[in-house]
C-alpha atoms as a PDB file:
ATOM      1  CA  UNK A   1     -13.266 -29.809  35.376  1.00  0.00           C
ATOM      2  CA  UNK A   2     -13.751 -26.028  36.408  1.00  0.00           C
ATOM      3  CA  UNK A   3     -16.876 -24.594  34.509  1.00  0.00           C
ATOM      4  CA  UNK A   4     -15.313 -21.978  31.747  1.00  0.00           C
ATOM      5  CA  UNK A   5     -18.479 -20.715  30.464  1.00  0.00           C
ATOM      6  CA  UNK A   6     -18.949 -17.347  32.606  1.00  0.00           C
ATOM      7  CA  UNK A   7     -14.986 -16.262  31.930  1.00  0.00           C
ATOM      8  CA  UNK A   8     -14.585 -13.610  29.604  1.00  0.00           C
ATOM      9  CA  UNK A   9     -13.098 -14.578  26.179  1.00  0.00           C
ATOM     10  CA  UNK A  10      -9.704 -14.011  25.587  1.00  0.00           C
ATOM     11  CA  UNK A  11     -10.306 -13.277  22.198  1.00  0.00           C
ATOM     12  CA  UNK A  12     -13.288 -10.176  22.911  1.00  0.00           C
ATOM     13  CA  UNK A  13     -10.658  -8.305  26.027  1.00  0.00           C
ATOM     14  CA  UNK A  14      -8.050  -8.349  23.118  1.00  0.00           C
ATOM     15  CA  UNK A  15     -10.072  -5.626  21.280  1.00  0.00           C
ATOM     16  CA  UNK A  16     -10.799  -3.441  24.376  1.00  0.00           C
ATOM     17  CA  UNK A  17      -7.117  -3.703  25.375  1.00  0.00           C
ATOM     18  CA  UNK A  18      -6.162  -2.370  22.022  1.00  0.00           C
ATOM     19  CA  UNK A  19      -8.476   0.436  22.008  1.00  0.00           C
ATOM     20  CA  UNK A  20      -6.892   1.509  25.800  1.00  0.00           C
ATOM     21  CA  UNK A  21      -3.301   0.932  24.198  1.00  0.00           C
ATOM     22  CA  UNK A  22      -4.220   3.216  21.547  1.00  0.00           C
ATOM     23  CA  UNK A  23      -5.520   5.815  23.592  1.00  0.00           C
ATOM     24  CA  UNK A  24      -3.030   5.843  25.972  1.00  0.00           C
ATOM     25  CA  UNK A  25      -0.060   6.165  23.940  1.00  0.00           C
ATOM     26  CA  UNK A  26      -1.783   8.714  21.684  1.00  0.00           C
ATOM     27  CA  UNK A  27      -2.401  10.872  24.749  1.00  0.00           C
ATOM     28  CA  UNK A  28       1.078  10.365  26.367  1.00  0.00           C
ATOM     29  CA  UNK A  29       2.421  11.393  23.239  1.00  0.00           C
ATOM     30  CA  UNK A  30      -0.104  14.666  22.762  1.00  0.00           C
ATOM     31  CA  UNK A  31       1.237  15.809  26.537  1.00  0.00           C
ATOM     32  CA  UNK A  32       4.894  15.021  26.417  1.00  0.00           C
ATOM     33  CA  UNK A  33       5.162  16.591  22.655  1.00  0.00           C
ATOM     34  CA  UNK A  34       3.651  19.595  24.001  1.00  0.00           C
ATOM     35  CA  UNK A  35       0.165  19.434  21.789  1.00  0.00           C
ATOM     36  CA  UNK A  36      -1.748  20.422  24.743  1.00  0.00           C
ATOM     37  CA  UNK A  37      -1.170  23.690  26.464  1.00  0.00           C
ATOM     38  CA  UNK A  38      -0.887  23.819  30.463  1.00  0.00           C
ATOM     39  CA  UNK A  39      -4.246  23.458  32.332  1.00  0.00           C
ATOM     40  CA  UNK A  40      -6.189  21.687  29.326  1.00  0.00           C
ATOM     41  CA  UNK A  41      -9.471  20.199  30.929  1.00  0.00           C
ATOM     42  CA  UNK A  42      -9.467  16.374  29.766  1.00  0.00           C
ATOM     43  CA  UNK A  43     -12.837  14.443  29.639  1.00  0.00           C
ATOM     44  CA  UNK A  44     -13.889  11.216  28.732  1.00  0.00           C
ATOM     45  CA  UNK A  45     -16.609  12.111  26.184  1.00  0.00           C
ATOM     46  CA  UNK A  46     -14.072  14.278  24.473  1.00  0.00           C
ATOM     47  CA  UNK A  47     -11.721  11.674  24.576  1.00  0.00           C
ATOM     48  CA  UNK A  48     -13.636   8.992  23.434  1.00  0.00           C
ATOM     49  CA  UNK A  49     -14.958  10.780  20.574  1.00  0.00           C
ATOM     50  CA  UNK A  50     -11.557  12.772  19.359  1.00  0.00           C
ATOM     51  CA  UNK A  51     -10.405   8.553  19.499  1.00  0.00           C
ATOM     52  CA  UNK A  52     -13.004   6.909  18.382  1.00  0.00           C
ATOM     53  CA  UNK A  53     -13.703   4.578  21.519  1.00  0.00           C
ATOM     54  CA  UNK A  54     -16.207   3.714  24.633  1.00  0.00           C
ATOM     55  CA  UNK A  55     -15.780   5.389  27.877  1.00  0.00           C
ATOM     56  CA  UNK A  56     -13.793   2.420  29.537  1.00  0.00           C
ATOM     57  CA  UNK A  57     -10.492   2.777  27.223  1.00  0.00           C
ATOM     58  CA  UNK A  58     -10.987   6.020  27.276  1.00  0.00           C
ATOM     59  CA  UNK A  59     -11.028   6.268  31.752  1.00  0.00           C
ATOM     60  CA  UNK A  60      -8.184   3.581  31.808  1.00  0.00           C
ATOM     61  CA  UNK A  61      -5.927   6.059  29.687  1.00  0.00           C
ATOM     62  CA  UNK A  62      -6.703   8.862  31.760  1.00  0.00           C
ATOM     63  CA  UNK A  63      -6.289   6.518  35.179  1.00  0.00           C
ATOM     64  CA  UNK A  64      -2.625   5.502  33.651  1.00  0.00           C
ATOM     65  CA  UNK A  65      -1.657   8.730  32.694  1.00  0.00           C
ATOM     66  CA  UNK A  66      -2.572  10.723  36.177  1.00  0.00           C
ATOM     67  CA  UNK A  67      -0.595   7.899  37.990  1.00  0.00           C
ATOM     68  CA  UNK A  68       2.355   8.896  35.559  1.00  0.00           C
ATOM     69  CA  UNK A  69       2.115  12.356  36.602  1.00  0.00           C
ATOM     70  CA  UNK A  70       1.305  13.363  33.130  1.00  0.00           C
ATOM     71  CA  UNK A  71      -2.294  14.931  33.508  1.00  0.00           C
ATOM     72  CA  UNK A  72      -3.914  16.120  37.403  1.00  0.00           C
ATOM     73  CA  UNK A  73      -6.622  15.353  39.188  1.00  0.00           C
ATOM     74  CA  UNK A  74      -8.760  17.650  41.226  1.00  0.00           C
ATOM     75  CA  UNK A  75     -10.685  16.574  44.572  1.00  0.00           C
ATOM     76  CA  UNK A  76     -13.196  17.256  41.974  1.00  0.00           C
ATOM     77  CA  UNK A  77     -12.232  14.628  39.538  1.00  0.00           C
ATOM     78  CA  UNK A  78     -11.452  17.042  36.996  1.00  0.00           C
ATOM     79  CA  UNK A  79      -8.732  16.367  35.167  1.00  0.00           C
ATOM     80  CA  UNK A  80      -6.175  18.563  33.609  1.00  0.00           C
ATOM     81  CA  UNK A  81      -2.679  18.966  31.998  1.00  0.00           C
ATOM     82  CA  UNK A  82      -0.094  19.902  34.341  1.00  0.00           C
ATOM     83  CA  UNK A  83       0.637  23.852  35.726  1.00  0.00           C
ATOM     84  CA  UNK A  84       3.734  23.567  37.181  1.00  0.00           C
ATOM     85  CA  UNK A  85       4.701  26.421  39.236  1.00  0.00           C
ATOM     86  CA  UNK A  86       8.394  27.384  39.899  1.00  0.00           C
ATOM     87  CA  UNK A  87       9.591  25.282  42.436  1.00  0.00           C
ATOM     88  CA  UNK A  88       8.171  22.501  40.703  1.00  0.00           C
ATOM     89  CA  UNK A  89      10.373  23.120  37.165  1.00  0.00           C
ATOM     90  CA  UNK A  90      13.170  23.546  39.360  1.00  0.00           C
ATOM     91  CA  UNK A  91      12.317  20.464  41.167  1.00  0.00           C
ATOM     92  CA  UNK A  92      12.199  18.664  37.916  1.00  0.00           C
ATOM     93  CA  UNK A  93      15.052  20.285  36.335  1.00  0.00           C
ATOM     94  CA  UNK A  94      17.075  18.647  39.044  1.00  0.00           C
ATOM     95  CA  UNK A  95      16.221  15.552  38.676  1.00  0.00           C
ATOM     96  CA  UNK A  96      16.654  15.964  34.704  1.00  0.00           C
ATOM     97  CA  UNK A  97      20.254  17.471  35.510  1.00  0.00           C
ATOM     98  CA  UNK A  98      20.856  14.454  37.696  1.00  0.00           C
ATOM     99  CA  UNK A  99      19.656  11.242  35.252  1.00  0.00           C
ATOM    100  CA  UNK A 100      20.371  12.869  31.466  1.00  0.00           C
ATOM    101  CA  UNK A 101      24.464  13.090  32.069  1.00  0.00           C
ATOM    102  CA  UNK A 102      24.244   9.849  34.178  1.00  0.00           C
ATOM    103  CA  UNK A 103      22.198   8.183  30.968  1.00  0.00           C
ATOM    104  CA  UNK A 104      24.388   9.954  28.520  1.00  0.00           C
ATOM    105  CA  UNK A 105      27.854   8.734  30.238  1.00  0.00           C
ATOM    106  CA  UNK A 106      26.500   4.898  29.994  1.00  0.00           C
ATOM    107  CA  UNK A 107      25.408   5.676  26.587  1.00  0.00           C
ATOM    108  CA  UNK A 108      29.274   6.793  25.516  1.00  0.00           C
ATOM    109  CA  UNK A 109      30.286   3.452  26.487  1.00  0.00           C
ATOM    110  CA  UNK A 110      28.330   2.169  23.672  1.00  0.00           C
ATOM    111  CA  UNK A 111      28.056   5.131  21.302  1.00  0.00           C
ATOM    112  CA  UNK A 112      29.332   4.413  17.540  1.00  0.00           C
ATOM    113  CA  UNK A 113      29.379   6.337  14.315  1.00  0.00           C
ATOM    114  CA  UNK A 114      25.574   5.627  13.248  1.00  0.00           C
ATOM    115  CA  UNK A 115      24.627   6.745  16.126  1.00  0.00           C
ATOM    116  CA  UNK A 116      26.218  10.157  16.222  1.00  0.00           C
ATOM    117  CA  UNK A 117      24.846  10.100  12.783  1.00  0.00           C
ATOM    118  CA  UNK A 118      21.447   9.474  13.441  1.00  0.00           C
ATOM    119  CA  UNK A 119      21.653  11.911  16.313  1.00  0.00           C
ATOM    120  CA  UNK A 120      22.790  14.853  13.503  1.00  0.00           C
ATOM    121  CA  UNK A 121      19.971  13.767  11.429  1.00  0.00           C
ATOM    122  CA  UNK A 122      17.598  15.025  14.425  1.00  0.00           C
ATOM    123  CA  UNK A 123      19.501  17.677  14.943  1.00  0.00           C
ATOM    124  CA  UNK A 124      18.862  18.877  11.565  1.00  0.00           C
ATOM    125  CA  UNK A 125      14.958  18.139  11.782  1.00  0.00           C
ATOM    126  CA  UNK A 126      14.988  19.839  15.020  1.00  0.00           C
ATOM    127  CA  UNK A 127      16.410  23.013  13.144  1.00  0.00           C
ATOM    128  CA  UNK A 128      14.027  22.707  10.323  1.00  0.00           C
ATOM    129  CA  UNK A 129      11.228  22.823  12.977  1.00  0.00           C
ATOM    130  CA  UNK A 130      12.355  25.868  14.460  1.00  0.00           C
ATOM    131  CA  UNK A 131      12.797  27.728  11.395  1.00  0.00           C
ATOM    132  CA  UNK A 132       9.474  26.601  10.632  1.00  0.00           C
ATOM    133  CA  UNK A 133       7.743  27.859  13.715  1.00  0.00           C
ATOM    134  CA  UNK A 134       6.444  23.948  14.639  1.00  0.00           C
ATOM    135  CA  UNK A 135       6.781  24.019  18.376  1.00  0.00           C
ATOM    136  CA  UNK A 136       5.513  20.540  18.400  1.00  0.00           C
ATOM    137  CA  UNK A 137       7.869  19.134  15.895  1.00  0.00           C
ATOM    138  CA  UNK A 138      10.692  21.190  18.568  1.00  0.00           C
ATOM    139  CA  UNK A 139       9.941  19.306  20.739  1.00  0.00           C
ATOM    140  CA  UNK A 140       9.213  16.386  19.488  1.00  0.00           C
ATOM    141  CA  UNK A 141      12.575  16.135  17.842  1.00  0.00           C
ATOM    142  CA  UNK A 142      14.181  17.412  20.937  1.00  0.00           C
ATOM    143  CA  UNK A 143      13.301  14.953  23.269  1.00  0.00           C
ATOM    144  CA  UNK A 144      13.769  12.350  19.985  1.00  0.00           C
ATOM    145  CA  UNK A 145      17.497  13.511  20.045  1.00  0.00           C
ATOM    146  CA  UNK A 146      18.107  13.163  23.312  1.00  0.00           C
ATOM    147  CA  UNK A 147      15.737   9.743  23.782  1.00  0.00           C
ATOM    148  CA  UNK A 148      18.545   8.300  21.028  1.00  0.00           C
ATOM    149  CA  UNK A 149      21.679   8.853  22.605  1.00  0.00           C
ATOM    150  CA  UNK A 150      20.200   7.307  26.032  1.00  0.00           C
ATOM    151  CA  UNK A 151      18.716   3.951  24.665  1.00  0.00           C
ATOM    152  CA  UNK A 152      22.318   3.163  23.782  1.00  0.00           C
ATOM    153  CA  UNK A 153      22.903   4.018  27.999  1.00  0.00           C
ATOM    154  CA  UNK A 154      20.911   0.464  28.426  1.00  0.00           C
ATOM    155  CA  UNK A 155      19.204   1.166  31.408  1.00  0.00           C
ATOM    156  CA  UNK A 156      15.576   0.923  31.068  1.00  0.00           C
ATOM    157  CA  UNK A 157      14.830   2.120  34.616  1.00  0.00           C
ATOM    158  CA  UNK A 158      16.812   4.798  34.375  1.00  0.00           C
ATOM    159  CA  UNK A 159      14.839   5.942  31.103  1.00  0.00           C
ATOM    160  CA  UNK A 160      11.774   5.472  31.907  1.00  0.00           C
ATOM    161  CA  UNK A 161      11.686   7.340  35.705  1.00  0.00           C
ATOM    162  CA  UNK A 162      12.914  10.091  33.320  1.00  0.00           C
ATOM    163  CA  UNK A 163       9.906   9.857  30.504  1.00  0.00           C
ATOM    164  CA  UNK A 164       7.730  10.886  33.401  1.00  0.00           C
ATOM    165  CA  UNK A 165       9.645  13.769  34.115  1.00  0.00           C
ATOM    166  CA  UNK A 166       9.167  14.700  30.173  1.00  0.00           C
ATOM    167  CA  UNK A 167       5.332  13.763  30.150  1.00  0.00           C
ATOM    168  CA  UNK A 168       4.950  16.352  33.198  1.00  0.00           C
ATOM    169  CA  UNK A 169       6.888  19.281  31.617  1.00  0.00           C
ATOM    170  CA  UNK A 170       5.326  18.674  28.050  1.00  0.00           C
ATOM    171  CA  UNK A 171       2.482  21.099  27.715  1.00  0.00           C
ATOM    172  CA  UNK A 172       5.270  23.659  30.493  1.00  0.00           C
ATOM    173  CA  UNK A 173       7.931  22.980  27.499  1.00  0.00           C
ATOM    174  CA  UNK A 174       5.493  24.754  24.866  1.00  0.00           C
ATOM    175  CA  UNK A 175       5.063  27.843  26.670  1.00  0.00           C
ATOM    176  CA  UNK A 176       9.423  27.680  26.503  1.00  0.00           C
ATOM    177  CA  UNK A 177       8.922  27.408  23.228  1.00  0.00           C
ATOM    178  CA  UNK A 178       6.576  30.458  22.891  1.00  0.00           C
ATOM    179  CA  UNK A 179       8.416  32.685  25.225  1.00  0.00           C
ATOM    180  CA  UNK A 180      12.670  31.798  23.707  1.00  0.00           C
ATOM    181  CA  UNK A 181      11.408  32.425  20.182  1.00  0.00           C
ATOM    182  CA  UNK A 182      13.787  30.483  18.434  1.00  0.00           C
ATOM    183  CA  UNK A 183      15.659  30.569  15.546  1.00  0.00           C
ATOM    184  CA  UNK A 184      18.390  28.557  15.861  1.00  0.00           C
ATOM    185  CA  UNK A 185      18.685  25.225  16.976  1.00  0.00           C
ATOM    186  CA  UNK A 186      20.180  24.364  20.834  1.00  0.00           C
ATOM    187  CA  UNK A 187      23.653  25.334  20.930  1.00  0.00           C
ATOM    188  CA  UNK A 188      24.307  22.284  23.315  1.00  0.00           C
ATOM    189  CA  UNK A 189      23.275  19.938  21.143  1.00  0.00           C
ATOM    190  CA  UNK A 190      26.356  20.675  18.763  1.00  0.00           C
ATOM    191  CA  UNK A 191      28.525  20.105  21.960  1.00  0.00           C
ATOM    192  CA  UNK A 192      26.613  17.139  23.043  1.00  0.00           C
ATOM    193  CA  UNK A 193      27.810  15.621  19.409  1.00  0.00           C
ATOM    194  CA  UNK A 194      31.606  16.892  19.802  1.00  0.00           C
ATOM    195  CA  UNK A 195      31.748  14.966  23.077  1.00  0.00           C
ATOM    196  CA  UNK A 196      30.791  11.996  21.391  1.00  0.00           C
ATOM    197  CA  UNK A 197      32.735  12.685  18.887  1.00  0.00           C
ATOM    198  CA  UNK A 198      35.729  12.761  21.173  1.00  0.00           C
ATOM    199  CA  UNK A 199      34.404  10.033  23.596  1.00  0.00           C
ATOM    200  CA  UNK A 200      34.985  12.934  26.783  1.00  0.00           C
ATOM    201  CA  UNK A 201      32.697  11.802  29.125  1.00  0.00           C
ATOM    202  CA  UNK A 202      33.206  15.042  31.672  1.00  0.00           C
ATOM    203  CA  UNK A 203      32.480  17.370  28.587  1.00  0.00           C
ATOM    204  CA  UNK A 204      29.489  15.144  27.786  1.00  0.00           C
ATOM    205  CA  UNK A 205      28.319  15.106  31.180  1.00  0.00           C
ATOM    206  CA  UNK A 206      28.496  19.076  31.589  1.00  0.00           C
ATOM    207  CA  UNK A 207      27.097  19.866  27.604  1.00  0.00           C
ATOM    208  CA  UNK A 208      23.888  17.420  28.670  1.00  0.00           C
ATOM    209  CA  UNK A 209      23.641  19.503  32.275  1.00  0.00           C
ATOM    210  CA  UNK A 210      23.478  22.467  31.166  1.00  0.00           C
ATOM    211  CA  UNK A 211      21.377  21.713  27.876  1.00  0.00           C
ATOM    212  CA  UNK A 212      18.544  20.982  30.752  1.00  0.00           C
ATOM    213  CA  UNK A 213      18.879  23.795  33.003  1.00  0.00           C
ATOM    214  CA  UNK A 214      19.582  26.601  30.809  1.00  0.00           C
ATOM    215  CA  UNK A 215      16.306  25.693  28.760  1.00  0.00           C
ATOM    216  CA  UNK A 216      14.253  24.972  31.906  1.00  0.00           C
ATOM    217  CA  UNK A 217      15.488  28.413  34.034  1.00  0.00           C
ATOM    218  CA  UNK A 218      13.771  30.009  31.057  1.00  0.00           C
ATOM    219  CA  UNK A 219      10.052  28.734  32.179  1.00  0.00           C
ATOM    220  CA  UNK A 220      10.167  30.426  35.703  1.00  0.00           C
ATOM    221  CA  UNK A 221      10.875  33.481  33.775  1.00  0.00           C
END
């Protein structure tokens, strides 16, 4: 019988692998929501103690996240939010302009009246958040809208190659905010919902394309 007594309790890494959990999704959600402004310095005491944990969750988040693309590292080891320069948005806007109508077509297939409904629900919070200034709630709800329709599009891979492309434009998508000044909501998104509506795939395809580039040809001014 193998000798169990030096392996590490199942029970005690359940606790630690919380406390990374935690910290990692808090943070992902912080830099894809926009809470942190382009070129934030990140560090594990401030971390740990804006979280409440050790330096190990705390490193592990930060080691997940960089690998995402979602925060930089220096040949220093510092590590920051993202400053994208132009070609990069563009870069990025492509590949948004390629998976959102290719997510949003599968989606149609499966798209029903709750969920058109649920996505006009958004809508509205989205608008609420404008008129209230709340460029985190904009874009909170604006990736929320959007993140809807394409769960219906059942293609996890799909979805998730295009998370990272949110996470690195996050903390770029505030300064959008800042500079549009908005007071409306996204016209597109009302012709994003008539497509549906109608089940036209090409005018869902081309209200989804140009929702992303429009908004991103904004941030390389």
């Amino acid at each position: 019988m193998r000798d169990l007594t030096n392996r590490p309790s199942i029970l005690s890494e359940q606790p630690a692998q919380a406390a990374h959990d935690r910290v990692y999704r808090g943070l992902r959600q912080q830099v894809m929501h926009g809470e942190l402004p382009p070129g934030q310095a990140l560090t594990l005491r401030g971390i740990g103690k804006a979280y409440g944990v050790s330096m190990t969750p705390a490193r592990e988040a930060l080691r997940r996240l960089t690998a995402e693309g979602a925060l930089s590292l220096s040949a220093s080891g510092r590590v920051t939010t993202p400053e994208l320069s132009n070609d990069r948005i563009e870069e990025l806007a492509q590949i948004r302009a390629l998976l959102e109508p290719e997510l949003g077509s599968r989606a149609l297939r499966r798209a029903h009246l709750a969920l058109i409904d649920r996505m006009e629900s958004i809508n509205e919070a989205n608008a609420r958040a404008i008129h209230r200034q709340d460029p985190v709630e904009y874009i909170r709800t604006n990736l929320e809208f959007h993140r809807t329709l394409y769960l219906r599009a059942q293609s996890p891979a799909m979805l998730g190659l295009l998370e990272t492309v949110w996470l690195q434009l996050g903390p770029t998508m505030r300064a959008l905010y800042t500079r549009l000044r908005r007071t409306t909501a996204p016209p597109h998104h009302r012709l994003i919902l008539e497509a549906l509506r109608a089940g036209d795939d090409a005018a869902l395809r081309l209200a989804l394309r140009t929702d992303v580039t429009q908004g991103l040809r904004h941030l390389q001014g």
